[in-house]
PDB file of N, CA and C in Angstrom:
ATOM      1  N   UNK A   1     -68.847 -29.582   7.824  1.00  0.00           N
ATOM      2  CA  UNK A   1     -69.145 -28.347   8.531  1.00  0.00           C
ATOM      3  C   UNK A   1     -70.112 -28.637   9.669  1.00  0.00           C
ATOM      4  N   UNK A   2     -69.979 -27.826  10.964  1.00  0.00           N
ATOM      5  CA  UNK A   2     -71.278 -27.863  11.751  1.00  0.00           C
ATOM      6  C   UNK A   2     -71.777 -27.007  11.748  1.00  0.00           C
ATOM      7  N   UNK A   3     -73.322 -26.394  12.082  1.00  0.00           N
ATOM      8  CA  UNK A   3     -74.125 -25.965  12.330  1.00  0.00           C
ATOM      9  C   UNK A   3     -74.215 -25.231  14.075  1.00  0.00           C
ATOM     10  N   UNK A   4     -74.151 -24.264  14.313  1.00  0.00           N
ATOM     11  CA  UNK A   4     -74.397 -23.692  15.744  1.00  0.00           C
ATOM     12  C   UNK A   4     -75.907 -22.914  15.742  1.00  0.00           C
ATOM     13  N   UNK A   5     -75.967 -23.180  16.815  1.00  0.00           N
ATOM     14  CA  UNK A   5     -77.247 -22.231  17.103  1.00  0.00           C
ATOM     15  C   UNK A   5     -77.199 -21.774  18.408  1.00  0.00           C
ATOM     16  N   UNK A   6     -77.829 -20.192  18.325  1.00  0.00           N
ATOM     17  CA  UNK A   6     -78.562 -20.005  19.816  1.00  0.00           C
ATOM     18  C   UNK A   6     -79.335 -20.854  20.305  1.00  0.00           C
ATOM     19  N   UNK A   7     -80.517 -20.806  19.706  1.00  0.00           N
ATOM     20  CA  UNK A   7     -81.547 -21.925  20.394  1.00  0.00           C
ATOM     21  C   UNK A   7     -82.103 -22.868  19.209  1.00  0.00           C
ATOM     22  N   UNK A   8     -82.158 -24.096  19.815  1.00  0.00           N
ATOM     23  CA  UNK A   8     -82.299 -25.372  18.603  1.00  0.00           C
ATOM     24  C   UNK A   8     -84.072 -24.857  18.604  1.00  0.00           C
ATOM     25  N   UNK A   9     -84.883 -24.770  19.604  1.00  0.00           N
ATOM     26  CA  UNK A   9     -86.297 -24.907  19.804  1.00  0.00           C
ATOM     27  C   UNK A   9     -86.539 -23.337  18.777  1.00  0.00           C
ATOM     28  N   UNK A  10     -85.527 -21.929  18.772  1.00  0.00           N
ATOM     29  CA  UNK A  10     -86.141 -20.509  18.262  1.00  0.00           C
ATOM     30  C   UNK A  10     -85.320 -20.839  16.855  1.00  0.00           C
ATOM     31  N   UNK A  11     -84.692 -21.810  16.889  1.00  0.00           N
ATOM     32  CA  UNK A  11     -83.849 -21.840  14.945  1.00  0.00           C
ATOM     33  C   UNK A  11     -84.964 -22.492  13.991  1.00  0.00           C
ATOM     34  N   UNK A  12     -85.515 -23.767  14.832  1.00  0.00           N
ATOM     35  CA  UNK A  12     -86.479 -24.625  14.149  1.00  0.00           C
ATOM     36  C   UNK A  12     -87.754 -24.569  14.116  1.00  0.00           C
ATOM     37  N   UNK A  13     -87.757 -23.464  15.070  1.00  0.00           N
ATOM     38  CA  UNK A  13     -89.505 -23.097  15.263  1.00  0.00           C
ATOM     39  C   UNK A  13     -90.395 -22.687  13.355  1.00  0.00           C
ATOM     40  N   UNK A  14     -91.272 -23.251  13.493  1.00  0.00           N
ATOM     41  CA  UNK A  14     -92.082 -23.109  12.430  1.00  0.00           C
ATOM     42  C   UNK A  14     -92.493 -21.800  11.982  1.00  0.00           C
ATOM     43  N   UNK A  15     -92.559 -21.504  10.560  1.00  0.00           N
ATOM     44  CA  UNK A  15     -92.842 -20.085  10.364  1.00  0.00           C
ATOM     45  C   UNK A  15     -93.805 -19.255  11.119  1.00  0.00           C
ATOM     46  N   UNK A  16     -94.234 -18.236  11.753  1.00  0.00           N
ATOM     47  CA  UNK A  16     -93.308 -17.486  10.704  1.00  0.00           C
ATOM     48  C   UNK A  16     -92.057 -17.263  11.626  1.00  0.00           C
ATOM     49  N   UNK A  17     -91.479 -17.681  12.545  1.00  0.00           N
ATOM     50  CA  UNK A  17     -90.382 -17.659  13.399  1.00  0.00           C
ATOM     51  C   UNK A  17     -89.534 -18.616  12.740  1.00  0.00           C
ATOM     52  N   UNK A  18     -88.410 -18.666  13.929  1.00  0.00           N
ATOM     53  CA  UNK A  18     -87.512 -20.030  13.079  1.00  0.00           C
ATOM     54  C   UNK A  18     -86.579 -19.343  12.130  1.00  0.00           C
ATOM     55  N   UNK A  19     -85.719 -20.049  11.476  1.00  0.00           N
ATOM     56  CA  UNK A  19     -84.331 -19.519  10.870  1.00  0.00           C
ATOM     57  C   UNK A  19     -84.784 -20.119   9.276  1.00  0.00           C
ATOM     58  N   UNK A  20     -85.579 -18.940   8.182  1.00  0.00           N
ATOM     59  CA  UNK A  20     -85.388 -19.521   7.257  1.00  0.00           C
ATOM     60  C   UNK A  20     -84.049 -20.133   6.364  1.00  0.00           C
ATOM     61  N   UNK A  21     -83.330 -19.502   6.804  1.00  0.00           N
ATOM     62  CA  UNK A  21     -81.935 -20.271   6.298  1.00  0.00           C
ATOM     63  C   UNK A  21     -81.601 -21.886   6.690  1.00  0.00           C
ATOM     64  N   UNK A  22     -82.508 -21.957   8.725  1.00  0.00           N
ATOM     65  CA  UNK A  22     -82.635 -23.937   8.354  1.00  0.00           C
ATOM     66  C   UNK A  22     -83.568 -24.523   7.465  1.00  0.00           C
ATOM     67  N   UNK A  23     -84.349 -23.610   7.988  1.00  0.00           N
ATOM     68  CA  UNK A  23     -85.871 -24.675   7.432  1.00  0.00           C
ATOM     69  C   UNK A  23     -86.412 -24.773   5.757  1.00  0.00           C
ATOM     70  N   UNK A  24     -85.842 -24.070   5.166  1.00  0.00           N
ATOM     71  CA  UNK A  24     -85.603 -24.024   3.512  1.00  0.00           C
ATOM     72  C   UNK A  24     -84.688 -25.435   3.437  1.00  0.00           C
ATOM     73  N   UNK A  25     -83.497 -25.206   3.766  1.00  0.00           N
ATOM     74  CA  UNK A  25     -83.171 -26.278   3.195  1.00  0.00           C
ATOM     75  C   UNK A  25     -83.499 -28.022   4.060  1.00  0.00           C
ATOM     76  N   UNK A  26     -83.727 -27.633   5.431  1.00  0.00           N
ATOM     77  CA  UNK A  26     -84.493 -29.541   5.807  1.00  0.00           C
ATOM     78  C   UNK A  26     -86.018 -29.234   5.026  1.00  0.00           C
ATOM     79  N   UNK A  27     -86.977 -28.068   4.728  1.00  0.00           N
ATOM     80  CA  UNK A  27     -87.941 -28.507   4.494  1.00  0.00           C
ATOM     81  C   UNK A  27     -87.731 -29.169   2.577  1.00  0.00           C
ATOM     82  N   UNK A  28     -86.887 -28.718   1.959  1.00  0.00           N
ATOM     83  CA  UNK A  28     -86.259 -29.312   0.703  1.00  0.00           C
ATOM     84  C   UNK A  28     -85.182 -30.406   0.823  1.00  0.00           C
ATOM     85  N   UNK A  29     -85.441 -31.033   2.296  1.00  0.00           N
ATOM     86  CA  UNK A  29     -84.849 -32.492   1.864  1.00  0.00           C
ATOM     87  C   UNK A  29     -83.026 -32.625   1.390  1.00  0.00           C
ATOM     88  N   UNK A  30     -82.744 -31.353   1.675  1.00  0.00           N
ATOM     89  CA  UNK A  30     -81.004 -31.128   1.504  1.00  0.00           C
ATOM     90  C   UNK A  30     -80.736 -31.496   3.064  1.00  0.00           C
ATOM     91  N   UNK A  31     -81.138 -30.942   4.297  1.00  0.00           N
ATOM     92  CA  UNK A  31     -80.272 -31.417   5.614  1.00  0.00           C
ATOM     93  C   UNK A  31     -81.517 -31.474   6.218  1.00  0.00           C
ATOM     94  N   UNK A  32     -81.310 -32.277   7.306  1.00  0.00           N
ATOM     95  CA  UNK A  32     -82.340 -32.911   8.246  1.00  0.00           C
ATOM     96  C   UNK A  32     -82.208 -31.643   9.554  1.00  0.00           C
ATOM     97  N   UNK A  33     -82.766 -31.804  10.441  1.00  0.00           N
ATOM     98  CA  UNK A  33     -82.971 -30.742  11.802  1.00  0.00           C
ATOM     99  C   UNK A  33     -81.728 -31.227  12.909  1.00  0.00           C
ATOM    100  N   UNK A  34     -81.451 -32.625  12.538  1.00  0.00           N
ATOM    101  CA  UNK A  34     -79.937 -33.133  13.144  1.00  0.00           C
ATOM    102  C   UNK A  34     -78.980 -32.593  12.990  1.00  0.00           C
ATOM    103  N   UNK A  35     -78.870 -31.752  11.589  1.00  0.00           N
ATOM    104  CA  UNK A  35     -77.955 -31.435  11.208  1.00  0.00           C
ATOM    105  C   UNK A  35     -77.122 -30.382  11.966  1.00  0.00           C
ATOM    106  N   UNK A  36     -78.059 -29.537  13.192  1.00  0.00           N
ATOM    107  CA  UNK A  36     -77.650 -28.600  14.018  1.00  0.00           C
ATOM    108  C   UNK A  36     -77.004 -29.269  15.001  1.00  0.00           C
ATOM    109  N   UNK A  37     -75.404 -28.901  15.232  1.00  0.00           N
ATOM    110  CA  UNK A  37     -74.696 -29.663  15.876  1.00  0.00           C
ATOM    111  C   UNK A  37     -74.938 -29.175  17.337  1.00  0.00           C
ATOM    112  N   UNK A  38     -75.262 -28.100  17.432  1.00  0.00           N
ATOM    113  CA  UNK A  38     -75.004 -27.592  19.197  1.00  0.00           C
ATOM    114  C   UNK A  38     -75.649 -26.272  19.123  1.00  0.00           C
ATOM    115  N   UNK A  39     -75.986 -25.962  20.405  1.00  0.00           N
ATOM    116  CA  UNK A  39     -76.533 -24.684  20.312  1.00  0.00           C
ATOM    117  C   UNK A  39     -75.312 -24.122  21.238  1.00  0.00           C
ATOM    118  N   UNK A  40     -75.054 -22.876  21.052  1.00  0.00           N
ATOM    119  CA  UNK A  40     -73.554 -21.990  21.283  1.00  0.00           C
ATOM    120  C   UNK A  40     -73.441 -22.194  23.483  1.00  0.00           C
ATOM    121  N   UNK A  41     -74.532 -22.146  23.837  1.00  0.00           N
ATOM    122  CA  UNK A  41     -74.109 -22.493  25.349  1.00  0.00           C
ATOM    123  C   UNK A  41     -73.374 -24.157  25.467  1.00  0.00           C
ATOM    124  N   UNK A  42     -73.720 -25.337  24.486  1.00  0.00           N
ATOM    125  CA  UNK A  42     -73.426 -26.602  24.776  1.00  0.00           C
ATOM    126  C   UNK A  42     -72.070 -26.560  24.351  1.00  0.00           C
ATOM    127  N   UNK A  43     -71.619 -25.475  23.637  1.00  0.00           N
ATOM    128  CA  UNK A  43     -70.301 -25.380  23.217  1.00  0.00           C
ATOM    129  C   UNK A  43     -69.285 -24.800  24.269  1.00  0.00           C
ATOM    130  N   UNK A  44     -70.056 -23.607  24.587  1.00  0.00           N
ATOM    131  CA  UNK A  44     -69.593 -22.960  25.562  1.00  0.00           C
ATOM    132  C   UNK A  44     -69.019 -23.302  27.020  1.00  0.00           C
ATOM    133  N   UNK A  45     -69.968 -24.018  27.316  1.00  0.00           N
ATOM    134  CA  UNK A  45     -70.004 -25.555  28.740  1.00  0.00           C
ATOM    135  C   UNK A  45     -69.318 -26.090  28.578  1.00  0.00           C
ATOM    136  N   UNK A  46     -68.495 -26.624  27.178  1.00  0.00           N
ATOM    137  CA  UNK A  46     -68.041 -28.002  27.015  1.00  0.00           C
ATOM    138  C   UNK A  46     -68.967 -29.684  26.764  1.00  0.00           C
ATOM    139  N   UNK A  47     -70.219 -29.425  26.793  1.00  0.00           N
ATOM    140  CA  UNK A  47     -70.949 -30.098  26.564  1.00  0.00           C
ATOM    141  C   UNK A  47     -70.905 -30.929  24.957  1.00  0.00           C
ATOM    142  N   UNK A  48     -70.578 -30.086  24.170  1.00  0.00           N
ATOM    143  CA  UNK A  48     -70.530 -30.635  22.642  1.00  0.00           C
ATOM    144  C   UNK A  48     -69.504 -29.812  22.487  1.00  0.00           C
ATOM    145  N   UNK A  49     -68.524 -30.280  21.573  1.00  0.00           N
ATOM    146  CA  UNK A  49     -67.491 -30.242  20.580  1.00  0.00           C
ATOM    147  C   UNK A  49     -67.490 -29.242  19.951  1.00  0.00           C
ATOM    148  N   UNK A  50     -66.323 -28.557  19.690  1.00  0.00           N
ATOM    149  CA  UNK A  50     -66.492 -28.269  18.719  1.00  0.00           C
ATOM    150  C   UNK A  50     -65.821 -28.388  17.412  1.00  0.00           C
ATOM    151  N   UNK A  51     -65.225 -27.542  16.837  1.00  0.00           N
ATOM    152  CA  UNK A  51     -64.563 -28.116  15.339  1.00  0.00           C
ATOM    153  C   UNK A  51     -63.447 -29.485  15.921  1.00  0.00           C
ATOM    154  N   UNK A  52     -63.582 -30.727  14.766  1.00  0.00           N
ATOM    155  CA  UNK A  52     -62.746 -31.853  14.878  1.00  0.00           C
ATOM    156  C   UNK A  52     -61.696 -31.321  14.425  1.00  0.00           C
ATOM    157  N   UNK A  53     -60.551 -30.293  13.174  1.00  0.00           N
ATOM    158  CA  UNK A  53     -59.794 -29.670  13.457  1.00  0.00           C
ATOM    159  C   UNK A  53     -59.707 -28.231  12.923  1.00  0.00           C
ATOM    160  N   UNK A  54     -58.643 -27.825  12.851  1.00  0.00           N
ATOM    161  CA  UNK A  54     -58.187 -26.973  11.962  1.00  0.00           C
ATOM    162  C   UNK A  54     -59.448 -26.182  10.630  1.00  0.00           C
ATOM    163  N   UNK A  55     -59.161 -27.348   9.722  1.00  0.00           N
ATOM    164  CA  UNK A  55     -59.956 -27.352   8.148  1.00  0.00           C
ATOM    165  C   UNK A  55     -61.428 -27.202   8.247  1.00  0.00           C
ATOM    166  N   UNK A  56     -62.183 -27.410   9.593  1.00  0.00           N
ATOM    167  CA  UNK A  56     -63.573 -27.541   9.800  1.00  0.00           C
ATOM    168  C   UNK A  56     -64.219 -26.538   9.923  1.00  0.00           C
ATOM    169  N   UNK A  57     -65.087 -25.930   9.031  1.00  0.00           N
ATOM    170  CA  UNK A  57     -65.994 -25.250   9.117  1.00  0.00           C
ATOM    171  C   UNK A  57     -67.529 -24.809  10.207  1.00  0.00           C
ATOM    172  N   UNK A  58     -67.430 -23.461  10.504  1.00  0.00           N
ATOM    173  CA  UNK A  58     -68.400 -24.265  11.555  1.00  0.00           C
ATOM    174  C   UNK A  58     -69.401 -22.853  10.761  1.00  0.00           C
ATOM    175  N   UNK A  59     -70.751 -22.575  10.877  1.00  0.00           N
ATOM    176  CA  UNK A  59     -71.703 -22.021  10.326  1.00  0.00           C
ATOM    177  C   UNK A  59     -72.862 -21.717  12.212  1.00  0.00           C
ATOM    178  N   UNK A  60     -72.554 -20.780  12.439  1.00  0.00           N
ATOM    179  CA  UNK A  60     -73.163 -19.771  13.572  1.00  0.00           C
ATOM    180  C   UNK A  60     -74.079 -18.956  13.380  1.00  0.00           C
ATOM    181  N   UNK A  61     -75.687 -19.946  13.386  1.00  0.00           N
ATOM    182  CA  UNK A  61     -76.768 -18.600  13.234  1.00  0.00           C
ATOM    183  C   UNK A  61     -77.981 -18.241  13.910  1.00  0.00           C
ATOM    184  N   UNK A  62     -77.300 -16.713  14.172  1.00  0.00           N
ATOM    185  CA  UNK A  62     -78.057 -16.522  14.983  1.00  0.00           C
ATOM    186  C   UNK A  62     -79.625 -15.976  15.104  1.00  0.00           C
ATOM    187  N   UNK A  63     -80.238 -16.190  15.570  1.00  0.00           N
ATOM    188  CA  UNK A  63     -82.319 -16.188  15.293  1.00  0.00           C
ATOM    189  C   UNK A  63     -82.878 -15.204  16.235  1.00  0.00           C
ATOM    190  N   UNK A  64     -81.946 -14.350  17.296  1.00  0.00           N
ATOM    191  CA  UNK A  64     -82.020 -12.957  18.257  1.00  0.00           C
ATOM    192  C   UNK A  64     -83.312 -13.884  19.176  1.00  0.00           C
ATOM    193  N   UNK A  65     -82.497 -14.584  20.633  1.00  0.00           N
ATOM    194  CA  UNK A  65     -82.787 -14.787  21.816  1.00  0.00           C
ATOM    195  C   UNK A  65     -82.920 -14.059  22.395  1.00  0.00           C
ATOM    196  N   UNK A  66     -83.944 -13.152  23.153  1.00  0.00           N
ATOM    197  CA  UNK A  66     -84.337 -12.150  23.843  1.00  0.00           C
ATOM    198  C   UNK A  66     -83.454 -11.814  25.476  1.00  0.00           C
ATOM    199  N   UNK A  67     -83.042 -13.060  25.636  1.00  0.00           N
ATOM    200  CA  UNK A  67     -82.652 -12.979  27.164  1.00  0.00           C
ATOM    201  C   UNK A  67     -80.718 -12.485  26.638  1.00  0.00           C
ATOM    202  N   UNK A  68     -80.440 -12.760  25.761  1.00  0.00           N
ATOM    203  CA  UNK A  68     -79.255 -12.164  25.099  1.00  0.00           C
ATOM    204  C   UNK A  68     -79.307 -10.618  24.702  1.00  0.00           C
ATOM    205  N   UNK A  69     -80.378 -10.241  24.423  1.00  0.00           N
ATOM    206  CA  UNK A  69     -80.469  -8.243  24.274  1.00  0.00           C
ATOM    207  C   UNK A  69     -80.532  -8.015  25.689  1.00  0.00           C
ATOM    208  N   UNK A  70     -81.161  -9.326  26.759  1.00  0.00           N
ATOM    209  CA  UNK A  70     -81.476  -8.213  28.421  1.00  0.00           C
ATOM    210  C   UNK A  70     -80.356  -8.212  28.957  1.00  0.00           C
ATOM    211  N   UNK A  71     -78.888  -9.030  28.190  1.00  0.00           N
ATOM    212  CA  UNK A  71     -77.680  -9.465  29.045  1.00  0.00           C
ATOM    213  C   UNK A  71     -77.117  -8.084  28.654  1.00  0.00           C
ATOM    214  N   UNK A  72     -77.189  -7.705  27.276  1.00  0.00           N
ATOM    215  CA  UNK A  72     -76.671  -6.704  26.534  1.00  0.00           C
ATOM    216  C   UNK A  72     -76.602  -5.519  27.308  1.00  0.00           C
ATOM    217  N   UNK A  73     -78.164  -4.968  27.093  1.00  0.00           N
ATOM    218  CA  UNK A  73     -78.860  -3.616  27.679  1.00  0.00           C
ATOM    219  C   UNK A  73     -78.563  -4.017  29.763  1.00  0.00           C
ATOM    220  N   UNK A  74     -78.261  -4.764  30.178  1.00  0.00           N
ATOM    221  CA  UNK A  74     -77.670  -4.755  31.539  1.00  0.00           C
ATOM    222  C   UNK A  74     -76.441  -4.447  31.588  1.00  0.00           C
ATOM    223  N   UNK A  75     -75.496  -4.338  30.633  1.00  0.00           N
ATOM    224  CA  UNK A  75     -73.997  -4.548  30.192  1.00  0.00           C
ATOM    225  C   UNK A  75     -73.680  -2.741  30.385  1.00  0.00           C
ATOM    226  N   UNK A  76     -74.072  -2.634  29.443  1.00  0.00           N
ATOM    227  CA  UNK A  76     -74.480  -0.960  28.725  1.00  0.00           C
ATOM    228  C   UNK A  76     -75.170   0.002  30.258  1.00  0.00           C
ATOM    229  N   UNK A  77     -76.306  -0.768  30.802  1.00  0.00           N
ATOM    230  CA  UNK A  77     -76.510   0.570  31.888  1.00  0.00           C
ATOM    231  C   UNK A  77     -75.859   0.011  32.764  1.00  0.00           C
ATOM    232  N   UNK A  78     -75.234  -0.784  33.324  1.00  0.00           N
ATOM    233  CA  UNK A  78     -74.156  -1.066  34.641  1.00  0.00           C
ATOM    234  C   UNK A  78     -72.685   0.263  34.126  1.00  0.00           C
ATOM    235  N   UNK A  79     -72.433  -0.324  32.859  1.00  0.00           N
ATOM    236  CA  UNK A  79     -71.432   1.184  32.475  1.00  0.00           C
ATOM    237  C   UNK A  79     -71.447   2.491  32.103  1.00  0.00           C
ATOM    238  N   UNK A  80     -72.558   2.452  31.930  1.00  0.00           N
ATOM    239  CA  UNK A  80     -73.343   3.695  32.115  1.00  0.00           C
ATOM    240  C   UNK A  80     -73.087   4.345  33.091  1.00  0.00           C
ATOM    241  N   UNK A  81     -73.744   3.525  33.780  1.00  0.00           N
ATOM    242  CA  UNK A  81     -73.880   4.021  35.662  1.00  0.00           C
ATOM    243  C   UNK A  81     -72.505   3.849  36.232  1.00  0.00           C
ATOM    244  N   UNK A  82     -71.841   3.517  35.794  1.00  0.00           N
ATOM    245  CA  UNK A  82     -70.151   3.466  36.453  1.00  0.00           C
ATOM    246  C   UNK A  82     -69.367   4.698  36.122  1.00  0.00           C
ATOM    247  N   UNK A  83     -69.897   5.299  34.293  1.00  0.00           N
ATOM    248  CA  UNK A  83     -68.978   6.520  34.067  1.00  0.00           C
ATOM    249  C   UNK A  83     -69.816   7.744  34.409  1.00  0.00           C
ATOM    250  N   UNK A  84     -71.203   7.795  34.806  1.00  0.00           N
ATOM    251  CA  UNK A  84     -71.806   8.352  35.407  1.00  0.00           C
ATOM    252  C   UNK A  84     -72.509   8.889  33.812  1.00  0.00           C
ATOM    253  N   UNK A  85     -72.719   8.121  32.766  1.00  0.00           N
ATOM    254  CA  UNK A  85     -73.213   9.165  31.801  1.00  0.00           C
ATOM    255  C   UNK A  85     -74.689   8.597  31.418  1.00  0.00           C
ATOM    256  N   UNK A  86     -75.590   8.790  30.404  1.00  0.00           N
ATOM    257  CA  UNK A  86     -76.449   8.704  29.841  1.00  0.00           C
ATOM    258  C   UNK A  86     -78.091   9.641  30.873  1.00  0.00           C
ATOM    259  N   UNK A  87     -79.055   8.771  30.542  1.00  0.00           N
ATOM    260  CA  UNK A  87     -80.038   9.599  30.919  1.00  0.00           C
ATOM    261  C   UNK A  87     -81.266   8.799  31.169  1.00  0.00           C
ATOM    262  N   UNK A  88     -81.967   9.826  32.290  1.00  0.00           N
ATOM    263  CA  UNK A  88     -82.951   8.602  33.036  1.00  0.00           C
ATOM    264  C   UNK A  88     -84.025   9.045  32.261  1.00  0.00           C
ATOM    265  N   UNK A  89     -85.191   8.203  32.007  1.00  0.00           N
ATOM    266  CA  UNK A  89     -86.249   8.941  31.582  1.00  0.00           C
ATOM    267  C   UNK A  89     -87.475   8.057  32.037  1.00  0.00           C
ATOM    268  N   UNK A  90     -88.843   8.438  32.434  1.00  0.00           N
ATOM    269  CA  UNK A  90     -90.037   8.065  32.599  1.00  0.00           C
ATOM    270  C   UNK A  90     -90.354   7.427  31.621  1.00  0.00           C
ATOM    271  N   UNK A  91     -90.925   6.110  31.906  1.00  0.00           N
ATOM    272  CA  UNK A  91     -91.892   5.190  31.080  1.00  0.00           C
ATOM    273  C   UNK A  91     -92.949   5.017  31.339  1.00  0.00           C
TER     274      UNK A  91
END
């Protein structure tokens, strides 16, 4: 199986951040921090591989990259503003 990540530096970051689902098992000596094959842009690029075939498992987790909610919430008010709906408000 491989391992994906958003970000190798926000998956492995030390508590209390970081992906307890990696760091439980490299800090118990079951998988090392290598074990993360790619983070989802090196896949995306073509930079790293991905599944060798068919049968291969791949495990995608995600740890919420901030610049991924600003792609989101830009997504949402560009169509917003196209069907002319939602609402402005003071901050």
């Amino acid at each position: 199986s491989r391992v994906v990540v958003e970000s190798r530096a926000a998956a492995l970051a030390p508590p209390p951040g970081g992906s307890n689902d990696l760091l439980w098992p490299i800090r118990d000596g079951l998988i090392a921090a290598t074990h993360v094959h790619a983070e989802l842009g090196e896949l995306v690029s073509g930079a790293r591989p991905g599944r060798a075939d068919a049968t291969q498992l791949t495990l995608y987790k995600s740890v919420g990259v901030a610049v991924e909610d600003a792609a989101a919430a830009a997504l949402v008010l560009r169509l917003a503003r196209e069907r002319g709906v939602g609402r402005t408000i003071e901050l």
